[in-house]
PDB file of N, CA and C in Angstrom:
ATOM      1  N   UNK A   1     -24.238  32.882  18.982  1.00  0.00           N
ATOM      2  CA  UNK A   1     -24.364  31.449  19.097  1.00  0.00           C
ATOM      3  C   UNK A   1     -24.130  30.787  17.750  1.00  0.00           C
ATOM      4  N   UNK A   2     -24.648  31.305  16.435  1.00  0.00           N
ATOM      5  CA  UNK A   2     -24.182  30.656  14.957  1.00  0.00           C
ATOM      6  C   UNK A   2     -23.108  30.884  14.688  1.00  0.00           C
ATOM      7  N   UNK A   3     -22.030  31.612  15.213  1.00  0.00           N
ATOM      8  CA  UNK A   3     -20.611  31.677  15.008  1.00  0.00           C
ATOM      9  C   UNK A   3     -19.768  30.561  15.881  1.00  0.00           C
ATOM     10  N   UNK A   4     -20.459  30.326  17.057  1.00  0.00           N
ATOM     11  CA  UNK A   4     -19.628  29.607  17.816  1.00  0.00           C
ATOM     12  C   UNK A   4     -19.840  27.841  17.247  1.00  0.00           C
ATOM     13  N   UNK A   5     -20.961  27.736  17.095  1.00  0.00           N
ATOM     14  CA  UNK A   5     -21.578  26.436  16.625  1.00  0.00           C
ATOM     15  C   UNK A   5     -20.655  26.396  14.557  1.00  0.00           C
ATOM     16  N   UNK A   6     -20.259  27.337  14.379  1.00  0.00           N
ATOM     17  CA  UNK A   6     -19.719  27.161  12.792  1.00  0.00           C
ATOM     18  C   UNK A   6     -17.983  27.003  13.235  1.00  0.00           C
ATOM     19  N   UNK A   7     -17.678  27.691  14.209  1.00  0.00           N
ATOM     20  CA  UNK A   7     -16.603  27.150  15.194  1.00  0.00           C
ATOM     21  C   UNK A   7     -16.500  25.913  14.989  1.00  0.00           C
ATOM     22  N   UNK A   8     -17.225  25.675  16.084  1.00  0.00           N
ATOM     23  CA  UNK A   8     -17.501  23.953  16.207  1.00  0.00           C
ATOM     24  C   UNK A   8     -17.165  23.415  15.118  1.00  0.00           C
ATOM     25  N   UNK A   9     -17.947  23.296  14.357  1.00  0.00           N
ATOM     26  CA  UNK A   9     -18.225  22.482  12.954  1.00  0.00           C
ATOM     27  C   UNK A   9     -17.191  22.275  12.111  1.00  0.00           C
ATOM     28  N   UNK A  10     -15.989  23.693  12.015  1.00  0.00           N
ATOM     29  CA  UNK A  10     -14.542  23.861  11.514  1.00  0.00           C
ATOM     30  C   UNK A  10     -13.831  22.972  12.163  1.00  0.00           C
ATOM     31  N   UNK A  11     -13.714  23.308  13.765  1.00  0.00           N
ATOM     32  CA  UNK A  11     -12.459  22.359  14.126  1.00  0.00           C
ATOM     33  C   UNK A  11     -13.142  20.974  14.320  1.00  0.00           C
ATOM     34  N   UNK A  12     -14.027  20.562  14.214  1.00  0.00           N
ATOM     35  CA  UNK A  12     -14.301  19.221  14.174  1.00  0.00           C
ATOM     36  C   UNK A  12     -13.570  18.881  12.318  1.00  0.00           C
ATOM     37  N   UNK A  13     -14.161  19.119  11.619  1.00  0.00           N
ATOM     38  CA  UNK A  13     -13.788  18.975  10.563  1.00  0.00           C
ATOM     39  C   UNK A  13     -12.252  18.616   9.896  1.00  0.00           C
ATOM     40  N   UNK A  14     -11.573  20.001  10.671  1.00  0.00           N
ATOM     41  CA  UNK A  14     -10.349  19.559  10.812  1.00  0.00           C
ATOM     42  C   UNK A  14      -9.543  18.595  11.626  1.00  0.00           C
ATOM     43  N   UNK A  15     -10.158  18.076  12.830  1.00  0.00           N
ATOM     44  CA  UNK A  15     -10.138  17.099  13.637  1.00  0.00           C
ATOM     45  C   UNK A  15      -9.890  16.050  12.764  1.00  0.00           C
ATOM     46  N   UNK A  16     -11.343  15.586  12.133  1.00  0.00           N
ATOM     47  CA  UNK A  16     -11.114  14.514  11.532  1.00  0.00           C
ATOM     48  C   UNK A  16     -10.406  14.177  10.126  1.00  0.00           C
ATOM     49  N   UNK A  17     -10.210  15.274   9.416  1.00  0.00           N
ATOM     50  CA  UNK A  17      -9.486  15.318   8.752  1.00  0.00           C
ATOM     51  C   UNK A  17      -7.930  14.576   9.130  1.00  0.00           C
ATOM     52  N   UNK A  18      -7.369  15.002  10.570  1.00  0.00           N
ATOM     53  CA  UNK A  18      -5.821  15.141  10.850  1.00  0.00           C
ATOM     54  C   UNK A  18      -6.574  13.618  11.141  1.00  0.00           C
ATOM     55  N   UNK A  19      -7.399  12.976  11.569  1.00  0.00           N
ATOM     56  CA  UNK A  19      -7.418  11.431  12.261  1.00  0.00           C
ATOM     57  C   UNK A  19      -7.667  10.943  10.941  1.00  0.00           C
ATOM     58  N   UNK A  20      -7.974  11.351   9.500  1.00  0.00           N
ATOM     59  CA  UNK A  20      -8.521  10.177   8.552  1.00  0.00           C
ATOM     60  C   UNK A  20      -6.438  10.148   8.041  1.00  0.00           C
ATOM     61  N   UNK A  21      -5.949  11.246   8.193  1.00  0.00           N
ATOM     62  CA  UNK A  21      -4.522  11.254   7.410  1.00  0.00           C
ATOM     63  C   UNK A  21      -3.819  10.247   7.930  1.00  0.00           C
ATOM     64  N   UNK A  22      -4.241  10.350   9.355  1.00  0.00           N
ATOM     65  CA  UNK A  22      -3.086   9.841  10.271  1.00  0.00           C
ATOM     66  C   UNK A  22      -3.234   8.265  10.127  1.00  0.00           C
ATOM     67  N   UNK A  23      -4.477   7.806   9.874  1.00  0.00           N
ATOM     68  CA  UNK A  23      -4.691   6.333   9.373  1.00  0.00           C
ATOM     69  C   UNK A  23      -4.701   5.891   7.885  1.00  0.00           C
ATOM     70  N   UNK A  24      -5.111   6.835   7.175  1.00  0.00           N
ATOM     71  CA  UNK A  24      -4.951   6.629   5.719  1.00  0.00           C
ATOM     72  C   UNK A  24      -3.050   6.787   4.940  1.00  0.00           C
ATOM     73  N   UNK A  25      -2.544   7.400   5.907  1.00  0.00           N
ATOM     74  CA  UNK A  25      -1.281   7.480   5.393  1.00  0.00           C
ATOM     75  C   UNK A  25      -0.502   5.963   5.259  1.00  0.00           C
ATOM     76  N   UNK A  26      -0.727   5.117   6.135  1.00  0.00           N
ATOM     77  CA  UNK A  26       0.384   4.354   6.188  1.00  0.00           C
ATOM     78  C   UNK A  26       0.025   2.830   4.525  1.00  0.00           C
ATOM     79  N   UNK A  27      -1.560   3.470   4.437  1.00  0.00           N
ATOM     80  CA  UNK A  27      -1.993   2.408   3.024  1.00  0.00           C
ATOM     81  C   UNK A  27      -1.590   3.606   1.622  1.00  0.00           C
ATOM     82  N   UNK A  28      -1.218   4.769   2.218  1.00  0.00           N
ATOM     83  CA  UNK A  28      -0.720   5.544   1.133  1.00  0.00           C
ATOM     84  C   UNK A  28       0.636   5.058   0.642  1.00  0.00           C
ATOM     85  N   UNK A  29       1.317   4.878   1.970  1.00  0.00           N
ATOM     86  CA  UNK A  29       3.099   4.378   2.227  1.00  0.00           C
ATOM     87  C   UNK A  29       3.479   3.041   1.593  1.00  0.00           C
ATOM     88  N   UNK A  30       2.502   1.942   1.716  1.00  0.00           N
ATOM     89  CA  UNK A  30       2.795   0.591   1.086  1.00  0.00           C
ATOM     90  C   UNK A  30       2.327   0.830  -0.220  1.00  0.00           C
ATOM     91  N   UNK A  31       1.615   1.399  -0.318  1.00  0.00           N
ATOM     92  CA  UNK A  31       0.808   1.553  -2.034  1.00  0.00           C
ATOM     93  C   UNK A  31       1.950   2.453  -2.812  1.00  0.00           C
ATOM     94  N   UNK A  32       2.804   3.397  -1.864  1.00  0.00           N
ATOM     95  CA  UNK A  32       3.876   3.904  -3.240  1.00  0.00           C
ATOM     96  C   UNK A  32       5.482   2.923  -3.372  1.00  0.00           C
ATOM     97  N   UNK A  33       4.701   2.307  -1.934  1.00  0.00           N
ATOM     98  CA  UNK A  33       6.731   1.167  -1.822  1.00  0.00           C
ATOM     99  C   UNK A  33       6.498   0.278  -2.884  1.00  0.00           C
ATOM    100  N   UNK A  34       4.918  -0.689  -3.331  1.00  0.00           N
ATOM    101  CA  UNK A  34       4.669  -1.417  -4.554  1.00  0.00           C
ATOM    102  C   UNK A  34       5.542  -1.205  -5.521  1.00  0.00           C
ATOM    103  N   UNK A  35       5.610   0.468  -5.814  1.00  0.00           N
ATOM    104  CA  UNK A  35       6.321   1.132  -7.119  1.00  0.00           C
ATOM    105  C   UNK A  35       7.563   0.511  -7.010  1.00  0.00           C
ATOM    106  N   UNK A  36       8.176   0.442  -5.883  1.00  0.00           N
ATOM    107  CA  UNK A  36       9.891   0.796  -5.715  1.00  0.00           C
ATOM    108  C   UNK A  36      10.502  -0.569  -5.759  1.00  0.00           C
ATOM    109  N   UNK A  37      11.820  -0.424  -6.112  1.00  0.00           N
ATOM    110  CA  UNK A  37      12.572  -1.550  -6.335  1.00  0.00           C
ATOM    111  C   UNK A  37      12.605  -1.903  -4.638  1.00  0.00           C
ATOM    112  N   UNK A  38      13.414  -2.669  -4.073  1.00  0.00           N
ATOM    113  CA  UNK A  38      13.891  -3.667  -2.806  1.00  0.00           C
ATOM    114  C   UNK A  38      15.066  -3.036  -2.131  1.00  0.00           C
ATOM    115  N   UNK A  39      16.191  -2.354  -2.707  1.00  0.00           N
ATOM    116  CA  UNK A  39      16.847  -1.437  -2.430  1.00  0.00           C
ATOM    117  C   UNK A  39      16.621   0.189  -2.407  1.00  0.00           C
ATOM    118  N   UNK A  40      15.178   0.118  -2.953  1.00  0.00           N
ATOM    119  CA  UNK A  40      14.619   1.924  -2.437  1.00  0.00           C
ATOM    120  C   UNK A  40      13.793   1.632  -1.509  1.00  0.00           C
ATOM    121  N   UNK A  41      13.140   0.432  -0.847  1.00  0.00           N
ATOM    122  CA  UNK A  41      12.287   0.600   0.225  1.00  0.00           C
ATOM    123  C   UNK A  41      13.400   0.236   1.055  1.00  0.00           C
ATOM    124  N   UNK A  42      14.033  -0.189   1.258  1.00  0.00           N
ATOM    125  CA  UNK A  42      14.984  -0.297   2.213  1.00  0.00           C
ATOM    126  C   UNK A  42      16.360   0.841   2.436  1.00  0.00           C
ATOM    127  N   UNK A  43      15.653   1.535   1.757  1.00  0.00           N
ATOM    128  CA  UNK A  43      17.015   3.262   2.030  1.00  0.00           C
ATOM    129  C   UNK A  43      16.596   3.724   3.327  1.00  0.00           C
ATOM    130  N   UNK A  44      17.758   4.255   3.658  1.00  0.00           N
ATOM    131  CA  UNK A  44      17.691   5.165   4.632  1.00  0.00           C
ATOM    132  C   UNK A  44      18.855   5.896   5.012  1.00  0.00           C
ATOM    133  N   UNK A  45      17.847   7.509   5.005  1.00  0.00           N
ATOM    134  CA  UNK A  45      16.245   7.576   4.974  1.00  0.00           C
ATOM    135  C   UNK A  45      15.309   7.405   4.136  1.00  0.00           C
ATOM    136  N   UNK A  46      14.012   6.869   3.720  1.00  0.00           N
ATOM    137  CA  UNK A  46      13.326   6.690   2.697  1.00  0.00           C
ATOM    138  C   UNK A  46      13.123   8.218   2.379  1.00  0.00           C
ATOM    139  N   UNK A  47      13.147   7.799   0.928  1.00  0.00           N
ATOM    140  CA  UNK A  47      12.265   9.036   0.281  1.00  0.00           C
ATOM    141  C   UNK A  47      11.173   9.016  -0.736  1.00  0.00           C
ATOM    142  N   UNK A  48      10.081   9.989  -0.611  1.00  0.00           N
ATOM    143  CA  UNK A  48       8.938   9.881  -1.712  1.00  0.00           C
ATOM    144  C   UNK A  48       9.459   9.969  -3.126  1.00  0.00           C
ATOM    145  N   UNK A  49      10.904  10.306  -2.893  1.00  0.00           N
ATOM    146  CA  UNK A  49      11.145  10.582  -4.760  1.00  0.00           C
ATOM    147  C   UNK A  49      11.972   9.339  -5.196  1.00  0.00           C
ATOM    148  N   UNK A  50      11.431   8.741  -5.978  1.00  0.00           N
ATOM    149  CA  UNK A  50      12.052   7.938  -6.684  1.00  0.00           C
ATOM    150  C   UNK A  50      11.207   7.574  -7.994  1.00  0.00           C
ATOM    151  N   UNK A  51      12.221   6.514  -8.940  1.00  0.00           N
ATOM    152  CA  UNK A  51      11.973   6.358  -9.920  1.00  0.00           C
ATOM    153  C   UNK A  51      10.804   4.849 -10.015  1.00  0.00           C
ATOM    154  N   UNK A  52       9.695   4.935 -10.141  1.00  0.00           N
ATOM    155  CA  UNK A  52       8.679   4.346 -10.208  1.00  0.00           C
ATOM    156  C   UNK A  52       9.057   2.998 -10.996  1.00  0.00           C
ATOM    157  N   UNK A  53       8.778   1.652 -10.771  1.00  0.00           N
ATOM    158  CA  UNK A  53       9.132   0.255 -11.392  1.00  0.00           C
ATOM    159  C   UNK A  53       8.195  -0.459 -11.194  1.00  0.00           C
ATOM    160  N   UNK A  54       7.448  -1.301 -12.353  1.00  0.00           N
ATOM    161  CA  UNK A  54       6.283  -2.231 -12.274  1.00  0.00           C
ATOM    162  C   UNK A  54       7.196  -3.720 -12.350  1.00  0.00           C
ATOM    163  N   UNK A  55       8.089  -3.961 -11.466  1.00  0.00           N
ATOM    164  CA  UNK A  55       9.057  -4.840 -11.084  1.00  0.00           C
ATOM    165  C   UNK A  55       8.290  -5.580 -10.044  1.00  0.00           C
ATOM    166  N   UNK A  56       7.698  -5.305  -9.085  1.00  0.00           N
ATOM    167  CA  UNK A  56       6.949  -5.995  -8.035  1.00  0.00           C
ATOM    168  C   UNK A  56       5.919  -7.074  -8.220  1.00  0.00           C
ATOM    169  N   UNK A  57       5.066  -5.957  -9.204  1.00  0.00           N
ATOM    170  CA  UNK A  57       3.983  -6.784 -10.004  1.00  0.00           C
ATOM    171  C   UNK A  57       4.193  -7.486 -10.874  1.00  0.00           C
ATOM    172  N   UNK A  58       5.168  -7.362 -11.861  1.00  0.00           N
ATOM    173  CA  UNK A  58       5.507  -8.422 -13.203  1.00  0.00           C
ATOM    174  C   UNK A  58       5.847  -9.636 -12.211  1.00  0.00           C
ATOM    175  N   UNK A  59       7.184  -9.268 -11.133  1.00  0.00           N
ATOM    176  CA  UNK A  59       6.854 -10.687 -10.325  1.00  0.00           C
ATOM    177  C   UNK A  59       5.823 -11.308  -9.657  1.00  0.00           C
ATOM    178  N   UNK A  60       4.978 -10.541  -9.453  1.00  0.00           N
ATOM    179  CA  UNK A  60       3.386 -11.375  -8.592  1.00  0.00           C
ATOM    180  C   UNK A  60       3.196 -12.451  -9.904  1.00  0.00           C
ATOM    181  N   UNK A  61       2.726 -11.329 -11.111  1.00  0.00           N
ATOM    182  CA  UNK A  61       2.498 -12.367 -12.079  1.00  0.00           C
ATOM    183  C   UNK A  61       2.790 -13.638 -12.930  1.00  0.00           C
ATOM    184  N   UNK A  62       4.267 -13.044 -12.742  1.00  0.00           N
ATOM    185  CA  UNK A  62       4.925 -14.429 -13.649  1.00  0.00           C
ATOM    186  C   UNK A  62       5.369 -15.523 -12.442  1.00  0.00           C
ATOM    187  N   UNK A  63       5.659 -14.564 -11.121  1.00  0.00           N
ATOM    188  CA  UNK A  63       5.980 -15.907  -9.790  1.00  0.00           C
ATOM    189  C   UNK A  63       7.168 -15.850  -9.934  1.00  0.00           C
ATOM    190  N   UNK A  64       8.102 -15.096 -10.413  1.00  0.00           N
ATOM    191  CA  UNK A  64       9.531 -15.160 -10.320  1.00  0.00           C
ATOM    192  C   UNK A  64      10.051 -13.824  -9.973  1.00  0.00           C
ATOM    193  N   UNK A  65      10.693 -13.238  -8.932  1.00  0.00           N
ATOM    194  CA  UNK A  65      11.066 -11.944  -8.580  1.00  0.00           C
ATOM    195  C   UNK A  65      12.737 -12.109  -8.611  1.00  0.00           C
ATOM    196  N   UNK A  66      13.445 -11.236  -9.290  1.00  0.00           N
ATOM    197  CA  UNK A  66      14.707 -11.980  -9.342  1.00  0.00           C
ATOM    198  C   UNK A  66      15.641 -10.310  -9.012  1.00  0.00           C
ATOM    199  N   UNK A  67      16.245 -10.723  -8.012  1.00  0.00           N
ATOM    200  CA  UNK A  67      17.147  -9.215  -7.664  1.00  0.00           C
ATOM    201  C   UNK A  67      18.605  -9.470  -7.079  1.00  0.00           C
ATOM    202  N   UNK A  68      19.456  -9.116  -6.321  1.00  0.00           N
ATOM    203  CA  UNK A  68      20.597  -9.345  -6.927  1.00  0.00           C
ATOM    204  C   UNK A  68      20.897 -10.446  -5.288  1.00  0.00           C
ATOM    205  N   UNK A  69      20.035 -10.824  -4.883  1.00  0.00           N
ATOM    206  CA  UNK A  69      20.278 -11.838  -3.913  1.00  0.00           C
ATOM    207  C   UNK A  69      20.070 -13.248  -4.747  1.00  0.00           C
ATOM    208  N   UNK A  70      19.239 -13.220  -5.667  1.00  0.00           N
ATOM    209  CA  UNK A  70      18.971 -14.749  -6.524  1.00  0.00           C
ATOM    210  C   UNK A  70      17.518 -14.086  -6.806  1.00  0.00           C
ATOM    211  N   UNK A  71      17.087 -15.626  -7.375  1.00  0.00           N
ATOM    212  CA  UNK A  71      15.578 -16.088  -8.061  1.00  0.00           C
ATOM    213  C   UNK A  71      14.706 -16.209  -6.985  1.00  0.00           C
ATOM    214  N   UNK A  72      13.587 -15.425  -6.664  1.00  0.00           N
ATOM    215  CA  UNK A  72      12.712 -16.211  -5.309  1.00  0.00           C
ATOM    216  C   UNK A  72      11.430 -16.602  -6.001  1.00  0.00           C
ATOM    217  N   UNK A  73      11.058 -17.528  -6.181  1.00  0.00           N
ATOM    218  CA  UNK A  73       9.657 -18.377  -6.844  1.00  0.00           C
ATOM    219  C   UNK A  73       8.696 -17.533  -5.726  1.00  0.00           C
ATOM    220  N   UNK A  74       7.606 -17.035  -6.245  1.00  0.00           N
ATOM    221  CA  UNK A  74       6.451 -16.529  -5.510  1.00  0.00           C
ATOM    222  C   UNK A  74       5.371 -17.075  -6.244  1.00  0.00           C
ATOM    223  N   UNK A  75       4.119 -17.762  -5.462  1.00  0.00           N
ATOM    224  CA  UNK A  75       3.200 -18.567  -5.573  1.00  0.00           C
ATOM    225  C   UNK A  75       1.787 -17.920  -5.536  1.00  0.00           C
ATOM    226  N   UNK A  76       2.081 -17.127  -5.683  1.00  0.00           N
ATOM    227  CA  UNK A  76       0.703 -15.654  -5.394  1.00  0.00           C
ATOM    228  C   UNK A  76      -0.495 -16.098  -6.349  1.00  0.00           C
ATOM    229  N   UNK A  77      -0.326 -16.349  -7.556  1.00  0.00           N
ATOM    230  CA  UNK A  77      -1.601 -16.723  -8.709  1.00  0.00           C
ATOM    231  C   UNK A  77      -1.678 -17.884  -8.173  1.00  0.00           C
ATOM    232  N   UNK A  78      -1.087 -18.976  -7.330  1.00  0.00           N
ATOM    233  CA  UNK A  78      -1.868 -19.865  -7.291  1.00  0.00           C
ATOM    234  C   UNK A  78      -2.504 -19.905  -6.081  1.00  0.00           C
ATOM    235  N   UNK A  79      -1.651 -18.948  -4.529  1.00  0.00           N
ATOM    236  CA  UNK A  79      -2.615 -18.869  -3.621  1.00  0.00           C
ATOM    237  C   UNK A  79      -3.901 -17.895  -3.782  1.00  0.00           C
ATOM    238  N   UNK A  80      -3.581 -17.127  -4.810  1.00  0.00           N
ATOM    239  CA  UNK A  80      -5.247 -16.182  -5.100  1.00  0.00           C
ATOM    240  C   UNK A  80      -6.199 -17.204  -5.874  1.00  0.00           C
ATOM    241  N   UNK A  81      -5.615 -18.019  -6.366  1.00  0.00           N
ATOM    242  CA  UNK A  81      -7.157 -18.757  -7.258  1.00  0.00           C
ATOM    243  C   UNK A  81      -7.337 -19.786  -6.076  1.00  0.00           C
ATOM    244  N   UNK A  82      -6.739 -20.470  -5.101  1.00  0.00           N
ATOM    245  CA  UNK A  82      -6.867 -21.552  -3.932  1.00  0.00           C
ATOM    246  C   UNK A  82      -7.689 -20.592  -3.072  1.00  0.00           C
ATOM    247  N   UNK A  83      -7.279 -19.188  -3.157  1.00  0.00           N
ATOM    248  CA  UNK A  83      -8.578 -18.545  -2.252  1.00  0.00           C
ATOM    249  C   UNK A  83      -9.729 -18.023  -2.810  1.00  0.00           C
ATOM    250  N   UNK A  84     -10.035 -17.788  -3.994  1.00  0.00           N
ATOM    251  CA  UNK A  84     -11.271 -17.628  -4.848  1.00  0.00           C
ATOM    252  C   UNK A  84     -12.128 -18.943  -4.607  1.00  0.00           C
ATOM    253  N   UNK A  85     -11.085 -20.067  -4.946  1.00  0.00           N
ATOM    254  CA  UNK A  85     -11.854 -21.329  -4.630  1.00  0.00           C
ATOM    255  C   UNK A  85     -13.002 -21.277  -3.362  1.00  0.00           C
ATOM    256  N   UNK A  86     -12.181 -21.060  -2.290  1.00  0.00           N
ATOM    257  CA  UNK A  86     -12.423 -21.459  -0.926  1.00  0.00           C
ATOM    258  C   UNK A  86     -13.340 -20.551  -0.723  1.00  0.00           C
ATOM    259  N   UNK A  87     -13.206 -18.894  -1.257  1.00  0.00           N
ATOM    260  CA  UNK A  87     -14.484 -18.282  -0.901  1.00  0.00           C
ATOM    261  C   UNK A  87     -15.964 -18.263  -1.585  1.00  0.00           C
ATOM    262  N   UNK A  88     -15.963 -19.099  -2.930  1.00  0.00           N
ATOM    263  CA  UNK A  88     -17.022 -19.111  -3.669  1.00  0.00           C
ATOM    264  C   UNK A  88     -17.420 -20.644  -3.357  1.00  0.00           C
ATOM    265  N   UNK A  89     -16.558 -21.812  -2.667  1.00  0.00           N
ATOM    266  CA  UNK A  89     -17.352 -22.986  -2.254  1.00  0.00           C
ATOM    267  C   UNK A  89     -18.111 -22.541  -1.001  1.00  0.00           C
ATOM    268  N   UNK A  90     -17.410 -21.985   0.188  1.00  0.00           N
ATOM    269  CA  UNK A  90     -17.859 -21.586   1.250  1.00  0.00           C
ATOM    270  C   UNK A  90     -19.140 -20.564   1.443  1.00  0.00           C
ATOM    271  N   UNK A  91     -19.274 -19.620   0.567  1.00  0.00           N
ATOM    272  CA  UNK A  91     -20.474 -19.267   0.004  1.00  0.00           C
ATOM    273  C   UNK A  91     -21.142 -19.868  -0.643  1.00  0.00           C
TER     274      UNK A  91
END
């Protein structure tokens, strides 16, 4: 009976293991596309190997993302402080 019950306990384990991957993967997937330029998330087929670029984020920050379609103004620092606002009046 303590073998079958340590049974148990394994494939549960591994159970949830395969259910935490299977939901944790896809915030793994956007969290490494951040890295990638606009023409490596859009390959296909995608691949995990590529050359890593803090291109995404310099544009959050400065609000200007510029790639070979034009200039796109992004407003991100000012909708994150319009929502800091809203959640520290509302609290």
């Amino acid at each position: 009976m303590g073998s079958d019950s340590g049974w148990k306990r394994v494939l549960r384990g591994v159970l949830l293991t395969i259910v935490a991957l299977f939901f944790l993967f896809p915030i793994f997937w956007v969290f490494l596309m951040s890295f990638q330029t606009n023409e490596t998330i859009l390959r296909i087929p995608p691949s995990i190997v590529f050359e890593p670029t803090l291109q995404n984020y310099v544009a959050l920050i400065s609000g200007k993302l510029v790639s070979n379609a034009g200039v796109l103004e992004i407003a991100f620092m000012k909708n994150l402080g319009n929502s800091l606002i809203l959640s520290v009046v509302s609290v």
